[in-house]
C-alpha atoms as a PDB file:
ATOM      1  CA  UNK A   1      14.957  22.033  -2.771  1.00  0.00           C
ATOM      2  CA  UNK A   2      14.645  17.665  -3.236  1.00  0.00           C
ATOM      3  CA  UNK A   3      11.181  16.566  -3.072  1.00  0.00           C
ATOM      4  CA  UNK A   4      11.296  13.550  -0.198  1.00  0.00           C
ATOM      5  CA  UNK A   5      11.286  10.083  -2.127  1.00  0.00           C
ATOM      6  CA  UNK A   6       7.800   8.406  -1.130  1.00  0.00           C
ATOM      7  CA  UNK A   7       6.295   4.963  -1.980  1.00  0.00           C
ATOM      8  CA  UNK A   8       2.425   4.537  -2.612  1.00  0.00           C
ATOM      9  CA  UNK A   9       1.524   1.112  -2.958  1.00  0.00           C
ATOM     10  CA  UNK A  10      -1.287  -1.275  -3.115  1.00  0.00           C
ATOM     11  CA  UNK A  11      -3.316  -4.171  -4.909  1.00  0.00           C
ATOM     12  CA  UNK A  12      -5.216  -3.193  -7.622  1.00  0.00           C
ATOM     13  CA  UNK A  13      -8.877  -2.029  -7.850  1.00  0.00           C
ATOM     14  CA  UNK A  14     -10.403  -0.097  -5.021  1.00  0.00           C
ATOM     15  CA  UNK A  15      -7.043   0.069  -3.479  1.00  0.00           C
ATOM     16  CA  UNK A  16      -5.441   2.116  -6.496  1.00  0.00           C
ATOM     17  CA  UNK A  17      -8.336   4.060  -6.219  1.00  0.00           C
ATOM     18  CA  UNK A  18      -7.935   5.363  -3.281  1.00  0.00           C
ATOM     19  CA  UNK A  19      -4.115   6.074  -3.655  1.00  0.00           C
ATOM     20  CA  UNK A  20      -5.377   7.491  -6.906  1.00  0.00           C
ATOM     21  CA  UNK A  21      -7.615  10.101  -4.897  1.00  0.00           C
ATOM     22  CA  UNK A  22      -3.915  11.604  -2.718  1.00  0.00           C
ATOM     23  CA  UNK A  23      -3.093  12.538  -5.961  1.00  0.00           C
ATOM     24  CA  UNK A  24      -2.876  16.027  -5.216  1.00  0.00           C
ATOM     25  CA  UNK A  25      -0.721  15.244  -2.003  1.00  0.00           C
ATOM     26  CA  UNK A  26       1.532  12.673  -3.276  1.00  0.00           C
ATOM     27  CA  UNK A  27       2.480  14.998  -6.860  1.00  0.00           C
ATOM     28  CA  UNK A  28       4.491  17.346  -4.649  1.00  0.00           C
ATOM     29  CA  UNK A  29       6.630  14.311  -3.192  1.00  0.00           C
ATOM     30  CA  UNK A  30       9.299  12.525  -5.542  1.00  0.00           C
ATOM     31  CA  UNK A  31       6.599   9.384  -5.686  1.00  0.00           C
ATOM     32  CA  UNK A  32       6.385   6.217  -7.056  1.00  0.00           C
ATOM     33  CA  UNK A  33       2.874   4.129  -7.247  1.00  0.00           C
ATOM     34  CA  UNK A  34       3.647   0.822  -6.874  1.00  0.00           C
ATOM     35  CA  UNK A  35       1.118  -2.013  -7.148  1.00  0.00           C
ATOM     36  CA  UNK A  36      -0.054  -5.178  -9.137  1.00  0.00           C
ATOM     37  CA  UNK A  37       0.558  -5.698 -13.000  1.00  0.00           C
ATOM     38  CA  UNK A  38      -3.028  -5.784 -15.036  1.00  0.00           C
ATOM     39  CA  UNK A  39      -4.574  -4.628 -17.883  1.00  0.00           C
ATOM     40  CA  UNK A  40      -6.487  -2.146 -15.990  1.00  0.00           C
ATOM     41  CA  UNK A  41      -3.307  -0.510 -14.177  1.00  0.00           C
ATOM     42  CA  UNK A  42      -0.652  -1.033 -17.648  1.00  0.00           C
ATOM     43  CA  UNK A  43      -2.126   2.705 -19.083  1.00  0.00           C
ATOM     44  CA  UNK A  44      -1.229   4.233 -15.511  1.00  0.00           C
ATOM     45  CA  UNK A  45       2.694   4.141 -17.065  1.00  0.00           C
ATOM     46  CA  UNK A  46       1.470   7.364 -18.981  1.00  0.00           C
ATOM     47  CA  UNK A  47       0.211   9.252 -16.348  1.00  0.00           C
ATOM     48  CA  UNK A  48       2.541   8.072 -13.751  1.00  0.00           C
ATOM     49  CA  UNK A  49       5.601   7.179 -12.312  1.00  0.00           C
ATOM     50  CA  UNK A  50       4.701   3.662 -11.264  1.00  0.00           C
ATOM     51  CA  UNK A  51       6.212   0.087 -11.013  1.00  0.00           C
ATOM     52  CA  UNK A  52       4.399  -3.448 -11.158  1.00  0.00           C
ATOM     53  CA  UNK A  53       4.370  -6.117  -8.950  1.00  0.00           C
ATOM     54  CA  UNK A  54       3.571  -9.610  -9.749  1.00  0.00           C
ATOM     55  CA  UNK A  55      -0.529 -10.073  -9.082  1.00  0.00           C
ATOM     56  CA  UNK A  56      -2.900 -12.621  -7.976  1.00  0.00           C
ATOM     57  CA  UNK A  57      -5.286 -14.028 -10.254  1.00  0.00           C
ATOM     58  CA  UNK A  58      -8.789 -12.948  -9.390  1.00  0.00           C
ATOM     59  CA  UNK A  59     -10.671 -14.962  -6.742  1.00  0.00           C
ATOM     60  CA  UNK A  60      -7.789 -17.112  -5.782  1.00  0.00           C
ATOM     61  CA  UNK A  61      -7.046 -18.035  -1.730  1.00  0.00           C
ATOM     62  CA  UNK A  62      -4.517 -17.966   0.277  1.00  0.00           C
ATOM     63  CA  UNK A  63      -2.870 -20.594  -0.521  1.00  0.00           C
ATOM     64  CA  UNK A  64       0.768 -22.018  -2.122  1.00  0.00           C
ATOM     65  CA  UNK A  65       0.000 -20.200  -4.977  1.00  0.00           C
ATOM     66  CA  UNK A  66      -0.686 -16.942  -2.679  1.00  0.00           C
ATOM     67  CA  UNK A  67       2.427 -17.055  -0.729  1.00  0.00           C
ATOM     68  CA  UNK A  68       4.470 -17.369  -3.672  1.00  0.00           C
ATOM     69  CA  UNK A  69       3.044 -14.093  -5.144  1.00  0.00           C
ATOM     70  CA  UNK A  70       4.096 -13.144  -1.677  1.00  0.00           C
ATOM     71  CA  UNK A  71       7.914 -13.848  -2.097  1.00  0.00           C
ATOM     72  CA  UNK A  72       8.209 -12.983  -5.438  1.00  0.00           C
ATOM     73  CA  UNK A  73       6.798  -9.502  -4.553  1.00  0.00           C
ATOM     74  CA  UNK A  74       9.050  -9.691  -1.690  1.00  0.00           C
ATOM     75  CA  UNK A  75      12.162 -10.194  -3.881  1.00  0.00           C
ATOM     76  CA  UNK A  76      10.771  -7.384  -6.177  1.00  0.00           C
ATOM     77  CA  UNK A  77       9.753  -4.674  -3.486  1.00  0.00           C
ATOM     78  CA  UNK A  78      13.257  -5.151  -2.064  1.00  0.00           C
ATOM     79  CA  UNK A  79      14.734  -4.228  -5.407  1.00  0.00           C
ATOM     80  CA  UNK A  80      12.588  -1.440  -5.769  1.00  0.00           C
ATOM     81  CA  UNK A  81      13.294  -0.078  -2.321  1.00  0.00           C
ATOM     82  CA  UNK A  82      16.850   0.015  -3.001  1.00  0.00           C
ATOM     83  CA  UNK A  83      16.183   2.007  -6.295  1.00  0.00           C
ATOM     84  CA  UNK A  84      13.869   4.234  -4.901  1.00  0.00           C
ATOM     85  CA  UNK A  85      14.463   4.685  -0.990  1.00  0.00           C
ATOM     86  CA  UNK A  86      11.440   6.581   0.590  1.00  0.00           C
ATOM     87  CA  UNK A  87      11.206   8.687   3.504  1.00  0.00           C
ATOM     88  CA  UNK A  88       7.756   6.661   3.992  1.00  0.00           C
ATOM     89  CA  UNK A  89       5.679   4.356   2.173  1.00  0.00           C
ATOM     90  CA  UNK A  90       2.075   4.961   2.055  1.00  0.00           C
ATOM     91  CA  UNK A  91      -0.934   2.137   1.495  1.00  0.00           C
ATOM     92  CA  UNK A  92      -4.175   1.615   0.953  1.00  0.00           C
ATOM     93  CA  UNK A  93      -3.450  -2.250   1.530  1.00  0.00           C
ATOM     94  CA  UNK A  94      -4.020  -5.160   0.995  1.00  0.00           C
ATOM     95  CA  UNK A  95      -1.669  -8.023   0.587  1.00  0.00           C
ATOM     96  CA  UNK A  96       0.466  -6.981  -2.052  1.00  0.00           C
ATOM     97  CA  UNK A  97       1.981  -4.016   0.385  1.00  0.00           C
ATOM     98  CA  UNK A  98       2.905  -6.522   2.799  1.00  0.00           C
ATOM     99  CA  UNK A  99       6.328  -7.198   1.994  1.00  0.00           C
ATOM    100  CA  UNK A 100       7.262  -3.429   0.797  1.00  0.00           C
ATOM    101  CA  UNK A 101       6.076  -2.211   4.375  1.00  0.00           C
ATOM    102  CA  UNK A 102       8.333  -4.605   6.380  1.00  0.00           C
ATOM    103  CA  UNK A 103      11.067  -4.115   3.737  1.00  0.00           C
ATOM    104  CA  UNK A 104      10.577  -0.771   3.920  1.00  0.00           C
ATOM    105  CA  UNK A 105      10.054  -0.956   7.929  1.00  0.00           C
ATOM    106  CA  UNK A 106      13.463  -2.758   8.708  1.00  0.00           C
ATOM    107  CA  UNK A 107      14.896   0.398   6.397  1.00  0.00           C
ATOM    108  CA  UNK A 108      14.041   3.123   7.875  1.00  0.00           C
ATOM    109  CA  UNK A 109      11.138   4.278   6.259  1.00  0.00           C
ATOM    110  CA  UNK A 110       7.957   5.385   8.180  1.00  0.00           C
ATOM    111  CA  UNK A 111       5.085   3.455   7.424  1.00  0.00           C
ATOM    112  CA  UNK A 112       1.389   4.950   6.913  1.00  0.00           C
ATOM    113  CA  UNK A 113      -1.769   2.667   6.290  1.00  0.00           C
ATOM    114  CA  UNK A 114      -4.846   3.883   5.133  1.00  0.00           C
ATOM    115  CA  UNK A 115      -7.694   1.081   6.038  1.00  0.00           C
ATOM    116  CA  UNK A 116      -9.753   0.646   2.996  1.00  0.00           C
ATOM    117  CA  UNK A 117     -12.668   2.621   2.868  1.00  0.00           C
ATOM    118  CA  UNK A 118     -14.747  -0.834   2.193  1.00  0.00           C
ATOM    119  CA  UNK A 119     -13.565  -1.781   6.020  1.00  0.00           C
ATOM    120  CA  UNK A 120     -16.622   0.198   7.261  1.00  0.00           C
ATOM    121  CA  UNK A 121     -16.960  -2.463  10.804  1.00  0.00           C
ATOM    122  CA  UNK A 122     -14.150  -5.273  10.273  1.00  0.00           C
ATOM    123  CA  UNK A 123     -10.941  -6.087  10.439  1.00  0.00           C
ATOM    124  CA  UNK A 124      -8.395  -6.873   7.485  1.00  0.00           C
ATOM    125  CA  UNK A 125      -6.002  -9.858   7.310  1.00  0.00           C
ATOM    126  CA  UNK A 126      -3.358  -7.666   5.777  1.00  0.00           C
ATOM    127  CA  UNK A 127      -3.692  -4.312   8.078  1.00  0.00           C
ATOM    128  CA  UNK A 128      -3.785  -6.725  10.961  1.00  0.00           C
ATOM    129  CA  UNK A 129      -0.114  -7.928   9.956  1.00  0.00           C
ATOM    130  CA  UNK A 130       1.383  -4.281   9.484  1.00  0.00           C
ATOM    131  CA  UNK A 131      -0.387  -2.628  12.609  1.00  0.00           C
ATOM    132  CA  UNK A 132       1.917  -3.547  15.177  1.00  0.00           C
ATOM    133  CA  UNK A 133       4.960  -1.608  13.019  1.00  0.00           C
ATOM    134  CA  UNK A 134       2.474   1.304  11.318  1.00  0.00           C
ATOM    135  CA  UNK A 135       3.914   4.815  12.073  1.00  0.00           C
ATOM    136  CA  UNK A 136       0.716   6.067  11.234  1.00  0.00           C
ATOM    137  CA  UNK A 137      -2.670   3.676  10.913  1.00  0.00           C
ATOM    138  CA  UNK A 138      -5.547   5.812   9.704  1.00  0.00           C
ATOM    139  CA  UNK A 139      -9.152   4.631   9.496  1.00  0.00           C
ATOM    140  CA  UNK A 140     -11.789   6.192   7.262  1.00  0.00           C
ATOM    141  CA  UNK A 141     -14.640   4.843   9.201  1.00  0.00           C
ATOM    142  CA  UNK A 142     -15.290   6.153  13.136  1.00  0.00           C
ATOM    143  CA  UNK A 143     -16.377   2.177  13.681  1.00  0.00           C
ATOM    144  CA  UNK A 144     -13.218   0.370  13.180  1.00  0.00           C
ATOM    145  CA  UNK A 145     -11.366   1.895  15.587  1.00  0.00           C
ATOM    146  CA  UNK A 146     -12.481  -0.736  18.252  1.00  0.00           C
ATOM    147  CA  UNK A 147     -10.178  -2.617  16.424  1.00  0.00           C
ATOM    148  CA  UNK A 148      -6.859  -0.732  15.841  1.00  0.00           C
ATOM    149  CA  UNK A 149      -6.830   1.207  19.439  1.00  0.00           C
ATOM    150  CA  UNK A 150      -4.109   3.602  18.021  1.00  0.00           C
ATOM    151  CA  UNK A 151      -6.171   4.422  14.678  1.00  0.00           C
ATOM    152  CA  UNK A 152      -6.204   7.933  13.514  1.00  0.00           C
ATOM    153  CA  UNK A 153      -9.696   8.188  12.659  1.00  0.00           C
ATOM    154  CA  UNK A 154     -10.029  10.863   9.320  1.00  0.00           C
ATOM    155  CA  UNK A 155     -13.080  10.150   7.327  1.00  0.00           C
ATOM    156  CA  UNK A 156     -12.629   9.019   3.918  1.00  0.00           C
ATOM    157  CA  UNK A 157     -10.682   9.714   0.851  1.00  0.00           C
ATOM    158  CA  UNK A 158     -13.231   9.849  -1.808  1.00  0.00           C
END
């Protein structure tokens, strides 16, 4: 029988590792990990099947320089949506998944966001942008869900 095709994606850092911990849910899906190109995430190509997006340098803002990161990840998550073509594509967050999940969104795919476990009593920029068109928006703390009303509350990852 095919494996359903299935996109996990997110920034790097805490984000990866928390995709990092479905590990033994997303290896029995044809997956691919997608999320930012660093030095920490290049050895992940030997464990994984996983494609790079472009990344933000470390402490930088949202601005010009951010929303060009944005397009050009835009540009490259459409290509790699047309390569891989997922049932659903599954995040962790952050801004990097931004443009995969609408991508992804206008084609078909179902959508499932994972807050960030760090999100223990606030809201996040990015999550805030995908939760009107999440399929599925899961929280891992009972104390966010005063802010995302249709939150499936589950308890962590880790």
């Amino acid at each position: 029988m095919k494996k359903k095709k299935i996109i996990l994606i997110c920034s790097d850092g805490g984000h990866l590792a928390q995709i990092l911990e479905l590990k033994n849910m997303f290896l029995t899906y044809d997956y691919l990990i997608v999320t930012e190109e660093s030095p920490a995430t290049l050895p992940l190509k030997e464990k994984y099947n996983i494609k790079y997006l472009k990344g933000r340098s470390k402490g930088q803002k949202r601005n010009l320089s951010f929303i060009y990161s944005l397009v050009v990840n835009a540009f490259l998550s459409l290509k790699i949506l047309i390569q891989h073509f997922p049932k659903a594509i599954i995040t962790t967050g952050s801004h990097t998944a931004i443009p995969m999940c609408l991508l992804g969104k206008i084609s078909g795919a179902k959508i499932i966001w994972i807050l960030s476990y760090a999100r223990i009593n606030s809201r996040a920029f990015s999550a805030d942008i995908i939760y009107p068109f999440a399929d599925r928006f899961i929280v891992q703390w009972p104390g966010v869900q005063k802010f995302y009303k249709k939150a499936i509350y589950l308890g962590g990852i880790y």
